[in-house]
N, C-alpha and C. Protein backbone atom coordinates (compact mmCIF):
# COMPACT_ATOMS: atom_id res chain seq x y z
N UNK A 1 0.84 -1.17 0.00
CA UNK A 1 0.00 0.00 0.00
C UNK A 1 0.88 1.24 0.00
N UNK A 2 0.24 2.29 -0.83
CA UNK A 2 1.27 3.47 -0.60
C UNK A 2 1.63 4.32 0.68
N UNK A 3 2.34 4.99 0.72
CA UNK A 3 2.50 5.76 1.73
C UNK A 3 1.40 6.96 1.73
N UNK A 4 0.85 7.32 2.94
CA UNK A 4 0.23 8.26 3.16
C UNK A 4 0.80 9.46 2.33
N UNK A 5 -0.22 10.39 2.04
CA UNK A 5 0.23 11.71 1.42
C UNK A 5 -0.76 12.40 1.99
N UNK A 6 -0.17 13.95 1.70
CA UNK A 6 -0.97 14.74 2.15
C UNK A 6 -2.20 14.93 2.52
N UNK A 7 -2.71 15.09 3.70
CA UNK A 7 -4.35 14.90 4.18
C UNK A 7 -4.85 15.97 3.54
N UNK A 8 -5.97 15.80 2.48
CA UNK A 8 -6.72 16.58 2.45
C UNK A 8 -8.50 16.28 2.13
N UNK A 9 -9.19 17.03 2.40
CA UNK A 9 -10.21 16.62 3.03
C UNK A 9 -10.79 15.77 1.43
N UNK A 10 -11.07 14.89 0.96
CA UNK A 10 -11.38 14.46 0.09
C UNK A 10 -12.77 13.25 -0.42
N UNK A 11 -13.04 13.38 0.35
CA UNK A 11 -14.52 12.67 0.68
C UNK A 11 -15.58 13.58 0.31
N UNK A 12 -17.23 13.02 -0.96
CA UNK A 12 -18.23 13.76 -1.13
C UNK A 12 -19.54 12.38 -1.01
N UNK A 13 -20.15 12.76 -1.29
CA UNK A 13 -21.40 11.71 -1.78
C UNK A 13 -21.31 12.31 -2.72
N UNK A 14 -20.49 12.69 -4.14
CA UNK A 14 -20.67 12.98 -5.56
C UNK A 14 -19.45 12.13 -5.63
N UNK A 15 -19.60 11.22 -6.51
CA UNK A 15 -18.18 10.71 -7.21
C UNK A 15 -18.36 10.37 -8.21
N UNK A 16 -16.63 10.59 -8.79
CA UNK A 16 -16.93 10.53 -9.84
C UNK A 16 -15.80 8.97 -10.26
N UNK A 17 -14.78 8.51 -9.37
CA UNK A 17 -13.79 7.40 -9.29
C UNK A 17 -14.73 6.07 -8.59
N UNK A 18 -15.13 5.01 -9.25
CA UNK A 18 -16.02 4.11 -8.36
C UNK A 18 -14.45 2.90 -8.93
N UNK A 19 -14.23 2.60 -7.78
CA UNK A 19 -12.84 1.82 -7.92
C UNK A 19 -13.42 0.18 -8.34
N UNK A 20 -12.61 -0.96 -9.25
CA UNK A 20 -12.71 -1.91 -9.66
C UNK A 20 -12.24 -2.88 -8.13
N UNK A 21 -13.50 -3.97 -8.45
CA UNK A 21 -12.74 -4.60 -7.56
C UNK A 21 -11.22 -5.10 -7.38
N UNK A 22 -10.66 -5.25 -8.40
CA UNK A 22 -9.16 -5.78 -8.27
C UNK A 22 -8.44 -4.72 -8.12
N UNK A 23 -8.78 -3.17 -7.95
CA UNK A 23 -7.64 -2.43 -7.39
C UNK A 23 -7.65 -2.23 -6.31
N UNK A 24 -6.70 -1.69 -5.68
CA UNK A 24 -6.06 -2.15 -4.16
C UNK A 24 -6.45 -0.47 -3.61
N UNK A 25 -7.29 -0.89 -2.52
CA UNK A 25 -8.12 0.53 -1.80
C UNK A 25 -7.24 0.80 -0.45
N UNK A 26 -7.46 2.40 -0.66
CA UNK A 26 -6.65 2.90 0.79
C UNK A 26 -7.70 2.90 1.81
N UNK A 27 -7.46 2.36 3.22
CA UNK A 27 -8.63 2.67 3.92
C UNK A 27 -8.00 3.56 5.02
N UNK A 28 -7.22 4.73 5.21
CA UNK A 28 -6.56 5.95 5.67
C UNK A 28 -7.52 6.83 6.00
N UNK A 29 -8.79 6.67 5.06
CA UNK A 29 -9.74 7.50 5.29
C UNK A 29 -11.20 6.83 5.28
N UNK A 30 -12.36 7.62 4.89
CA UNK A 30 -13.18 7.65 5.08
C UNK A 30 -14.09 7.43 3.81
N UNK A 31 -13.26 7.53 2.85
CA UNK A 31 -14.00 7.84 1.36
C UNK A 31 -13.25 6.68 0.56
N UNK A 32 -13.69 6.15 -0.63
CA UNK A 32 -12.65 5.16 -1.62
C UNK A 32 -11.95 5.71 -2.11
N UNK A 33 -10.75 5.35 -1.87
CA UNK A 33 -9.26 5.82 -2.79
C UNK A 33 -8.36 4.67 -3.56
N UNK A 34 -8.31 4.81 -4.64
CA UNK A 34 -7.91 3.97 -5.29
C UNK A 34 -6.48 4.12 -5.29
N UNK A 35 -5.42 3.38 -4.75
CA UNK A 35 -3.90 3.95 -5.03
C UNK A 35 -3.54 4.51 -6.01
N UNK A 36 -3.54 4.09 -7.12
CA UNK A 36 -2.74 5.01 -7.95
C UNK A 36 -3.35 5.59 -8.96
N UNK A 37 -4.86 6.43 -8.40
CA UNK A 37 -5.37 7.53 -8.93
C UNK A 37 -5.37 8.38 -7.97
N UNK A 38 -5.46 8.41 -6.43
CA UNK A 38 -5.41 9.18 -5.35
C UNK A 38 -4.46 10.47 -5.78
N UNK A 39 -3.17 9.69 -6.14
CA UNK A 39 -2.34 11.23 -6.51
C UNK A 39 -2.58 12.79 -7.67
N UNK A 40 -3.75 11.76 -8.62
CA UNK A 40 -3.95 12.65 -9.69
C UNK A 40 -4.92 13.78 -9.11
N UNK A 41 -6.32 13.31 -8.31
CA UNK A 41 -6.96 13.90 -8.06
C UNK A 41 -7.06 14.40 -6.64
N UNK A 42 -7.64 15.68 -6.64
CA UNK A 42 -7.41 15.99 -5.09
C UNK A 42 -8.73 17.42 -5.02
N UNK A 43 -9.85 17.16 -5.76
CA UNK A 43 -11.33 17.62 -5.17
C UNK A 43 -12.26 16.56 -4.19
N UNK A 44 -12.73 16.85 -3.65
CA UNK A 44 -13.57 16.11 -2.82
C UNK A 44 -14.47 15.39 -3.89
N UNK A 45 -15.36 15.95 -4.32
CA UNK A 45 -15.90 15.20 -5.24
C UNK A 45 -15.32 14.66 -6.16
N UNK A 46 -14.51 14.11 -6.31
CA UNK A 46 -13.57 13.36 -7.05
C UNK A 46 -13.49 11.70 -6.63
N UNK A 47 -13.95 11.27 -5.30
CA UNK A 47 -14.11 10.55 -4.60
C UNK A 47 -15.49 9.75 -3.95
N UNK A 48 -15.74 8.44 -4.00
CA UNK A 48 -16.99 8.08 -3.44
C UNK A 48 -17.13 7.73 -1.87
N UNK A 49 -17.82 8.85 -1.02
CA UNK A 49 -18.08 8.76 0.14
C UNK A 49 -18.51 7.37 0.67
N UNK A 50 -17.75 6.24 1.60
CA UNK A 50 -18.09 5.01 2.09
C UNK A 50 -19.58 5.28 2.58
N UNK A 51 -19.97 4.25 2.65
CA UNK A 51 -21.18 4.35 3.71
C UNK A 51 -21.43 3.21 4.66
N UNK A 52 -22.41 3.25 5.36
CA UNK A 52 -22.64 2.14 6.51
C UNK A 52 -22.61 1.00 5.98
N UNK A 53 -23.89 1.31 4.72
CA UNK A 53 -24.66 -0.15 4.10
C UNK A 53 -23.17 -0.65 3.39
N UNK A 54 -23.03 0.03 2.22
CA UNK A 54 -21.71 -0.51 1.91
C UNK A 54 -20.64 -0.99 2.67
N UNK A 55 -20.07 -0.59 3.85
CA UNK A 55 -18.56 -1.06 4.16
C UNK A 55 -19.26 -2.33 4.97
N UNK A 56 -20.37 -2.41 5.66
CA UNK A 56 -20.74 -3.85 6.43
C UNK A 56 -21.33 -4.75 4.92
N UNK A 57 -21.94 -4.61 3.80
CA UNK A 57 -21.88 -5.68 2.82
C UNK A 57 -20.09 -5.80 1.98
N UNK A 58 -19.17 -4.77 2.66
CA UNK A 58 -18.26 -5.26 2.24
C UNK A 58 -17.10 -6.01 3.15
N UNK A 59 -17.36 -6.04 4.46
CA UNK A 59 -17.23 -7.04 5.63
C UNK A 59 -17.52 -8.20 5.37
N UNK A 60 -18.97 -8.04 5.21
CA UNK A 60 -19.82 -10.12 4.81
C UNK A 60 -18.43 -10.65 3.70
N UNK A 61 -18.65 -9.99 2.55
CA UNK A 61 -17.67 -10.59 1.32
C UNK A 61 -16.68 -10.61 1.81
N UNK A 62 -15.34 -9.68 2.83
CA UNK A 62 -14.23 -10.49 3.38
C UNK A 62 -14.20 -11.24 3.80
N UNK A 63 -15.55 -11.90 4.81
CA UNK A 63 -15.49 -12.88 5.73
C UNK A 63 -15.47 -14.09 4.44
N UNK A 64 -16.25 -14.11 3.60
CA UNK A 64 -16.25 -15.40 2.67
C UNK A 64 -14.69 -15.48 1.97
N UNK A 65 -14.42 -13.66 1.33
CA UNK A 65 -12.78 -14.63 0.92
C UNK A 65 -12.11 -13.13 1.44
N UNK A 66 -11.27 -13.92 2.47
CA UNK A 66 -10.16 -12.97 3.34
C UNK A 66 -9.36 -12.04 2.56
N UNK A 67 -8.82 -12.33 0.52
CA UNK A 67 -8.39 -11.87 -0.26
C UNK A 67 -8.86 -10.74 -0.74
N UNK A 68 -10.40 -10.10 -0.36
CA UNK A 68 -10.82 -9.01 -0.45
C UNK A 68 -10.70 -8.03 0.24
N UNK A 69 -10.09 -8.32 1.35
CA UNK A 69 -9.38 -7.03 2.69
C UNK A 69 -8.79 -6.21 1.37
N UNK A 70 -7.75 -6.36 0.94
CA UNK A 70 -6.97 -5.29 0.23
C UNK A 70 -7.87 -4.52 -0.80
N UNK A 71 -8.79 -5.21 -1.77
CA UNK A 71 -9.40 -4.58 -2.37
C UNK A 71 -10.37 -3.68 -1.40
N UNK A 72 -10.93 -3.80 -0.73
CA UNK A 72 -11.39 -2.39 -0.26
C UNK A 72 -11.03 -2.01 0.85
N UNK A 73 -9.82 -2.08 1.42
CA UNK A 73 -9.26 -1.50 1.98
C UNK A 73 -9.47 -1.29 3.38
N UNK A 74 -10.32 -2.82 4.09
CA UNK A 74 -10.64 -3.28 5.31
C UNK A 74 -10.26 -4.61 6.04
N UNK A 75 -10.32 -5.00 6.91
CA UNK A 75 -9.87 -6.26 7.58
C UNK A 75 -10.80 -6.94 8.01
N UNK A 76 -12.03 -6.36 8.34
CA UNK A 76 -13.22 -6.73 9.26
C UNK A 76 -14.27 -5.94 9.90
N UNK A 77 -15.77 -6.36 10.09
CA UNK A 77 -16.51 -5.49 10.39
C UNK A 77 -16.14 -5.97 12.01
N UNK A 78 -16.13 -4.18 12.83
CA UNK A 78 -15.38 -4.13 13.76
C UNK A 78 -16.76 -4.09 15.02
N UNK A 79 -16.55 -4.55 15.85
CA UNK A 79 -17.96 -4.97 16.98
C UNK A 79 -18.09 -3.54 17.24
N UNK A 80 -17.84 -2.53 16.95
CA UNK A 80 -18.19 -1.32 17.15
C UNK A 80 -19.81 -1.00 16.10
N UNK A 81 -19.82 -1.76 15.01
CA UNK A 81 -20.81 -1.44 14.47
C UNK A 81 -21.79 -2.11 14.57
N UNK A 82 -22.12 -2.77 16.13
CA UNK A 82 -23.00 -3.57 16.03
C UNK A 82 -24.15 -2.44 16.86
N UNK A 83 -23.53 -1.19 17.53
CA UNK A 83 -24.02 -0.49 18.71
C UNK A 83 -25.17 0.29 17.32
N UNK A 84 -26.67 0.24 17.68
CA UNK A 84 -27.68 1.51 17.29
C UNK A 84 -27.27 2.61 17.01
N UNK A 85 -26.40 3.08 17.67
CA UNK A 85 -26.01 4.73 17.66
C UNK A 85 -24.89 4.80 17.48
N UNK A 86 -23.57 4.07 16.49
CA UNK A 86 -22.69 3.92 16.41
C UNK A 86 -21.97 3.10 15.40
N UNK A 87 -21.37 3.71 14.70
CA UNK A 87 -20.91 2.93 13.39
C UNK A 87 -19.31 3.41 13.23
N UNK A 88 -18.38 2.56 12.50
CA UNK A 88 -16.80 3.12 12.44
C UNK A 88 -17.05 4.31 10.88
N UNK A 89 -17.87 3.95 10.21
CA UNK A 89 -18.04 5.01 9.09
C UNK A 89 -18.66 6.18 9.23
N UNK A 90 -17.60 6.75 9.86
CA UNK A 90 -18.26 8.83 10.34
C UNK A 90 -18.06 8.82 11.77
N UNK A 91 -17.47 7.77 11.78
CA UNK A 91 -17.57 7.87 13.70
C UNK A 91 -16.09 7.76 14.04
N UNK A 92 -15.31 7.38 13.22
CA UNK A 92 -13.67 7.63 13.84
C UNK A 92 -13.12 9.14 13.45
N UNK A 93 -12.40 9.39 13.69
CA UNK A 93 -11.65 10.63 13.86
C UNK A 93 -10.30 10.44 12.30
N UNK A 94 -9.96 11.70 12.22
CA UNK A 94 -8.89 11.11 11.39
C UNK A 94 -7.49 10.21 12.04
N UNK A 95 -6.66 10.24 11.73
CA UNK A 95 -5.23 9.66 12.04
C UNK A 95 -4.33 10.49 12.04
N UNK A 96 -4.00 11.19 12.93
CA UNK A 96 -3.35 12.26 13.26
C UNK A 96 -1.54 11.61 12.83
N UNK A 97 -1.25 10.41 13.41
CA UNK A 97 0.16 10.33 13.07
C UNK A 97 0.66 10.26 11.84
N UNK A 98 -0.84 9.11 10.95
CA UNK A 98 -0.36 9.02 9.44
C UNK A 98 -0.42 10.25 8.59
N UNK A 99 -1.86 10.87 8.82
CA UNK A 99 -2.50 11.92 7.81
C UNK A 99 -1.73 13.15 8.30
N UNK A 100 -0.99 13.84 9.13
CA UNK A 100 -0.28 14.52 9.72
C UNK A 100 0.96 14.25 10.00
N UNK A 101 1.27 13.47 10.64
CA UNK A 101 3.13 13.51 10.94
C UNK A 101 3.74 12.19 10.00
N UNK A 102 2.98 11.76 9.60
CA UNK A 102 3.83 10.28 8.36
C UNK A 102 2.98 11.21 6.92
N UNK A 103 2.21 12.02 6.81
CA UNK A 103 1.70 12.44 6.03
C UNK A 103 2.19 13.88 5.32
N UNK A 104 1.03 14.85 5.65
CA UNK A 104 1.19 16.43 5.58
C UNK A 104 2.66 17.12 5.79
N UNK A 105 2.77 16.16 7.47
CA UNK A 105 4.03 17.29 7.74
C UNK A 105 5.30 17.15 7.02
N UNK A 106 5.34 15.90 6.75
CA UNK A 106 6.56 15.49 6.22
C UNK A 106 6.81 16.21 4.66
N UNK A 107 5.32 16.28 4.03
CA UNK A 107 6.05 17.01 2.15
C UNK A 107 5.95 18.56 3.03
N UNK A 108 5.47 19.58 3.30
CA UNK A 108 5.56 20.37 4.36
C UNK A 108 6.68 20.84 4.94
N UNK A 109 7.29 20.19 5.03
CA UNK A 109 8.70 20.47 6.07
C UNK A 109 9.62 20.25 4.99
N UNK A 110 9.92 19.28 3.85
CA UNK A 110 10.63 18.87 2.69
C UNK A 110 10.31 20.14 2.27
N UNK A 111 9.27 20.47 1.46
CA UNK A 111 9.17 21.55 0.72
C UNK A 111 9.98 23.07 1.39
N UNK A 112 9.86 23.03 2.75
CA UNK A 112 10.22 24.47 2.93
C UNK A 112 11.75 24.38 3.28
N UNK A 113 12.35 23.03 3.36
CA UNK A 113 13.88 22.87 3.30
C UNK A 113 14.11 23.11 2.14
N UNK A 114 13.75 22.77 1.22
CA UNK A 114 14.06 22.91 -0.44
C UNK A 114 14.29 24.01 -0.79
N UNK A 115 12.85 25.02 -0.61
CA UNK A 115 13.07 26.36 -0.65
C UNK A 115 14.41 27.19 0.00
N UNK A 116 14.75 26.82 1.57
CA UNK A 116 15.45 27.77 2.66
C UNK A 116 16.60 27.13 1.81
N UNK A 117 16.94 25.72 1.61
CA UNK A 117 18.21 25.38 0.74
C UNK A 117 18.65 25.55 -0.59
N UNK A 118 17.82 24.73 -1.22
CA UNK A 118 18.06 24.79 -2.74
C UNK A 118 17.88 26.29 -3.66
N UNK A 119 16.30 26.60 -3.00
CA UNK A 119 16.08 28.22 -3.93
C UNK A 119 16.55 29.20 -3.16
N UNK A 120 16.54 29.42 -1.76
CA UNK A 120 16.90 30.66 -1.40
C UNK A 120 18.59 30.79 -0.81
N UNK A 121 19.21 29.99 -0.68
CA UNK A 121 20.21 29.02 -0.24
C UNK A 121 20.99 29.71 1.34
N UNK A 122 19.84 30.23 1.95
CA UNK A 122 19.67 30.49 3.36
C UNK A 122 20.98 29.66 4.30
N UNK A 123 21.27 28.42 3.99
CA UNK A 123 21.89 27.64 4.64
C UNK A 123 22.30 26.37 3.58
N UNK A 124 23.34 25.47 4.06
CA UNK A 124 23.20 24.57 3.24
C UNK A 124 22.63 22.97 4.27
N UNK A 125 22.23 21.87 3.36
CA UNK A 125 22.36 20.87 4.02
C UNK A 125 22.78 20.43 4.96
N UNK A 126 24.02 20.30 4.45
CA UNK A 126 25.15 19.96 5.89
C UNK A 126 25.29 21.12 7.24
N UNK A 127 24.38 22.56 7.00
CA UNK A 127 24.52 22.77 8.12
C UNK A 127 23.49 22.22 8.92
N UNK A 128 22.25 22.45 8.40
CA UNK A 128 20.59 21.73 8.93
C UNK A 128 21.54 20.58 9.74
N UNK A 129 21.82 19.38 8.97
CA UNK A 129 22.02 18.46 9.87
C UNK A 129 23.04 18.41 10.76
N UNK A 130 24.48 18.94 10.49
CA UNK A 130 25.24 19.65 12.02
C UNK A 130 24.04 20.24 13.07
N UNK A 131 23.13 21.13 12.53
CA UNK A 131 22.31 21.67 13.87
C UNK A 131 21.72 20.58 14.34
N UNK A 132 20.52 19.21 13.79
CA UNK A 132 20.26 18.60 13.90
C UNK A 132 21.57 17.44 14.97
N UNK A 133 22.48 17.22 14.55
CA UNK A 133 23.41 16.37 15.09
C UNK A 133 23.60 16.94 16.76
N UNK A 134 24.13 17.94 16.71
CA UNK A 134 24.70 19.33 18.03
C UNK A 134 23.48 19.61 18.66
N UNK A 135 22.48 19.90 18.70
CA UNK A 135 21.34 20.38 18.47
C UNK A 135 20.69 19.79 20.16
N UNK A 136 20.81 20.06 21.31
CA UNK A 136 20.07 19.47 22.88
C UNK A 136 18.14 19.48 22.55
N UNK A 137 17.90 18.38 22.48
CA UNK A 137 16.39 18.21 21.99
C UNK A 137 16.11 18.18 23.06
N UNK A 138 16.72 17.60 24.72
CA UNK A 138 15.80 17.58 25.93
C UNK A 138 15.89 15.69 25.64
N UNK A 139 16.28 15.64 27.20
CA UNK A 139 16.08 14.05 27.35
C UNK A 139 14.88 13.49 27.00
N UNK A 140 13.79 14.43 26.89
CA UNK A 140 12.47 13.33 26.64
C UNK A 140 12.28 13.22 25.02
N UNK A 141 13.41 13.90 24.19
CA UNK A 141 13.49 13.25 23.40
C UNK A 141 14.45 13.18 22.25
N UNK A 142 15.65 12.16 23.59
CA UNK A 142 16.15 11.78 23.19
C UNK A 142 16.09 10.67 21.81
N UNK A 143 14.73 9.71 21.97
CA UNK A 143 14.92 8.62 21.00
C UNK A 143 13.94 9.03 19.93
N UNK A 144 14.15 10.61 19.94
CA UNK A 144 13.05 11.15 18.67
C UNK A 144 13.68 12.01 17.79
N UNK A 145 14.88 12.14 18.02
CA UNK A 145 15.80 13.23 17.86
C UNK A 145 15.62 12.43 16.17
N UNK A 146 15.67 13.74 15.45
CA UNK A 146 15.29 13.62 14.04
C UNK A 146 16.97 13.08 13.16
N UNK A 147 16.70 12.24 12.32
CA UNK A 147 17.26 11.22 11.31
C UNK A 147 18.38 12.93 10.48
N UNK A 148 19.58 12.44 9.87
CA UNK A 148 19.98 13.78 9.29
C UNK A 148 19.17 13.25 7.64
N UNK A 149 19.33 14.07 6.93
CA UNK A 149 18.35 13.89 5.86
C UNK A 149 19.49 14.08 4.73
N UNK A 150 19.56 13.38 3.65
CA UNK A 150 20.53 13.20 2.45
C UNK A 150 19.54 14.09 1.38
N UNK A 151 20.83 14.39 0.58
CA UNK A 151 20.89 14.98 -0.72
C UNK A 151 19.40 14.10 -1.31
N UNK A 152 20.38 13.16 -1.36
CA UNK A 152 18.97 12.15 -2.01
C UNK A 152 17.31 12.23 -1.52
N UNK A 153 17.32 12.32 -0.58
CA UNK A 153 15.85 12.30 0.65
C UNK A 153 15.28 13.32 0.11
N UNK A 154 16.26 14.75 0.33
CA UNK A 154 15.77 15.88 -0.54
C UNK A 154 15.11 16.66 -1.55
N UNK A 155 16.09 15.52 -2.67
CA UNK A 155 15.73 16.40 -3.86
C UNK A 155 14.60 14.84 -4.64
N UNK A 156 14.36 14.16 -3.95
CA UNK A 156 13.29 12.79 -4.42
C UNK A 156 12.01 13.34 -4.69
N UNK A 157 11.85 12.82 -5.92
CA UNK A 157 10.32 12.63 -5.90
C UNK A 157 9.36 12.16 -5.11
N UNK A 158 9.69 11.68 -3.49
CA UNK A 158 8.65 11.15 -3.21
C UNK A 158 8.36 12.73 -2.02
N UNK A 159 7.39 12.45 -1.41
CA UNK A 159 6.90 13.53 -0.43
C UNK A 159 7.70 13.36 0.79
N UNK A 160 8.20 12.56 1.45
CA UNK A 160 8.53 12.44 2.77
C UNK A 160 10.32 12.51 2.95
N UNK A 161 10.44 12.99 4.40
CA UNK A 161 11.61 13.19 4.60
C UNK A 161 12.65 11.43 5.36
N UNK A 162 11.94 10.79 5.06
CA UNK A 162 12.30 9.29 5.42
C UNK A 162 12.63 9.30 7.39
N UNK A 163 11.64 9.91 7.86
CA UNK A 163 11.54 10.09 9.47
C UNK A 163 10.00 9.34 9.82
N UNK A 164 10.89 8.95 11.28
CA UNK A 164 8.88 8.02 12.07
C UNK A 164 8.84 9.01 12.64
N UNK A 165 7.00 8.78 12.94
CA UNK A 165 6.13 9.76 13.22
C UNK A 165 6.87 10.98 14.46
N UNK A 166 7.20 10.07 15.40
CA UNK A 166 8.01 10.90 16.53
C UNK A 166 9.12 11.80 16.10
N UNK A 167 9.96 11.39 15.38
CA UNK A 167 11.02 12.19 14.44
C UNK A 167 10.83 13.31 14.09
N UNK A 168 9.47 13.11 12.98
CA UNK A 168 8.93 14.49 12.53
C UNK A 168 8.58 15.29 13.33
N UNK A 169 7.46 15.06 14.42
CA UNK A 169 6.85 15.37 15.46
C UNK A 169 8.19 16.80 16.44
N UNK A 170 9.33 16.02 16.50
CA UNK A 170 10.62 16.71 16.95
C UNK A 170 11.08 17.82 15.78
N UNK A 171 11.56 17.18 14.81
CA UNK A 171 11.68 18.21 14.04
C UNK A 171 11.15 19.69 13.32
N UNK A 172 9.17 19.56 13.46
CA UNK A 172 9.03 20.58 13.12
C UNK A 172 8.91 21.45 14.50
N UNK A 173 8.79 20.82 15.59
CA UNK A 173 8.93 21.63 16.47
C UNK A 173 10.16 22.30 16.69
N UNK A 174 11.03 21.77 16.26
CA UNK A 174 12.42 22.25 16.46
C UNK A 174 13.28 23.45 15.24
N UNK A 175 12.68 22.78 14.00
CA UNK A 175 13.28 23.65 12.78
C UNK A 175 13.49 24.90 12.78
N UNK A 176 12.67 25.44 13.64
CA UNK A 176 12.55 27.22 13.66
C UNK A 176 14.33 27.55 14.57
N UNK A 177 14.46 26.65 15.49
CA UNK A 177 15.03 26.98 16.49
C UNK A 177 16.36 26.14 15.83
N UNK A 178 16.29 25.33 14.88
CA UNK A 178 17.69 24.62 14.35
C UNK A 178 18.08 25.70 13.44
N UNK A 179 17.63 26.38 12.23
CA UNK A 179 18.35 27.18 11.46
C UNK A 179 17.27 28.75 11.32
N UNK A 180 16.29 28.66 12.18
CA UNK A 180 15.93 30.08 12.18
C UNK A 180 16.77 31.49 12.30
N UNK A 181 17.91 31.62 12.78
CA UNK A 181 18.69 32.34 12.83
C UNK A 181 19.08 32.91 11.32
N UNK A 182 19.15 31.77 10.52
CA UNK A 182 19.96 31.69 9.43
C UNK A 182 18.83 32.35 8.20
N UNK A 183 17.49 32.52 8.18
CA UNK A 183 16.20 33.26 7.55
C UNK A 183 16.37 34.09 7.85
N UNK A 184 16.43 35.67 6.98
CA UNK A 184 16.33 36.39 7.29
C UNK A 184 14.80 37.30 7.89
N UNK A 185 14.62 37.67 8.70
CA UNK A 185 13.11 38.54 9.16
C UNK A 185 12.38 39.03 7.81
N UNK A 186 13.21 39.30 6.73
CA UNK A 186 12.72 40.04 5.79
C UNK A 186 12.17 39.24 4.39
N UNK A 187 12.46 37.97 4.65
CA UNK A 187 11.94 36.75 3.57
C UNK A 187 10.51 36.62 3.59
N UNK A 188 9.53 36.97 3.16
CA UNK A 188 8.18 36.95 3.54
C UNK A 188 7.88 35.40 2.83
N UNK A 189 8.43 34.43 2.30
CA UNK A 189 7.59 33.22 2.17
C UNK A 189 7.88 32.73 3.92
């Protein structure tokens, strides 16, 4: 399954992507996402809003063949939906670590290194990660203290800075205070 990307709100009851059974569904969210159209599109209505009736007739069919988890992008109807007033479709919350810190923050934080490095050249690489290396995060987190990040990590096509959730979590709290000095007050991006 792919890696999370950027959360954005992407769920309608208008769709216009009704995914085949043999492609492999993200279940990250709330709505059907087909992997490798998810990246093209990014309107809400672009997407078919799950529903109750649907994701429990698509429970029954995992239970008969277990090989359908991946196609829609579930494991099992969860004893939560057995409650009257309570269902997992509209009733969970998002995923703050994936859709946010394995997600958002990570192209987010890439992107504005790119910029402070590559376009505005504020600093280079190797200093980010000297600050990062030198850098007193505080014993509580110590085993979060952020990964140094390569040329390669950088300038990749993919969105993420190759850090777990806690990593990131450290780092953007920290970035201002690792090479903020080095931005000038007068850079308005």
């Amino acid at each position: 399954m792919a890696s999370p990307i950027p959360y954005r709100r992407i769920c309608s009851n208008n769709s216009l992507i009704l995914p085949r059974k043999d492609e492999e569904m993200m279940s990250l969210w709330p709505c059907f996402l087909v992997a490798n159209l998810v990246l093209a599109a990014f309107r809400e209505d672009n997407f078919q809003l799950r529903t109750c009736e649907e994701h429990d007739n698509q429970c029954a069919e995992i239970e008969e063949d277990p090989a359908l988890s991946t196609t829609y992008g579930v494991n099992f109807l969860s004893a939560l939906c057995q409650s009257r007033f309570y269902h997992v479709i509209g009733g969970l919350p998002g995923d703050a670590m994936h859709d946010v810190l394995e997600g958002c923050l990570q192209y987010e934080c890439k992107e504005l290194l790119k910029y402070l490095i590559c376009e505005r050249k504020f600093f280079s690489l190797n200093h980010l990660n000297s600050s990062i290396h030198n850098f007193d995060f505080g014993y509580q987190n110590d085993s979060d203290k952020p990964s140094p990040i390569s040329e390669l990590t950088l300038h990749s096509n993919s969105n993420t800075l190759h850090q777990r959730a806690a990593q990131m979590w450290c780092l953007a709290r920290f970035v201002p205070l690792l090479v903020g000095a080095k931005v000038p007050e007068t850079d308005e991006k």
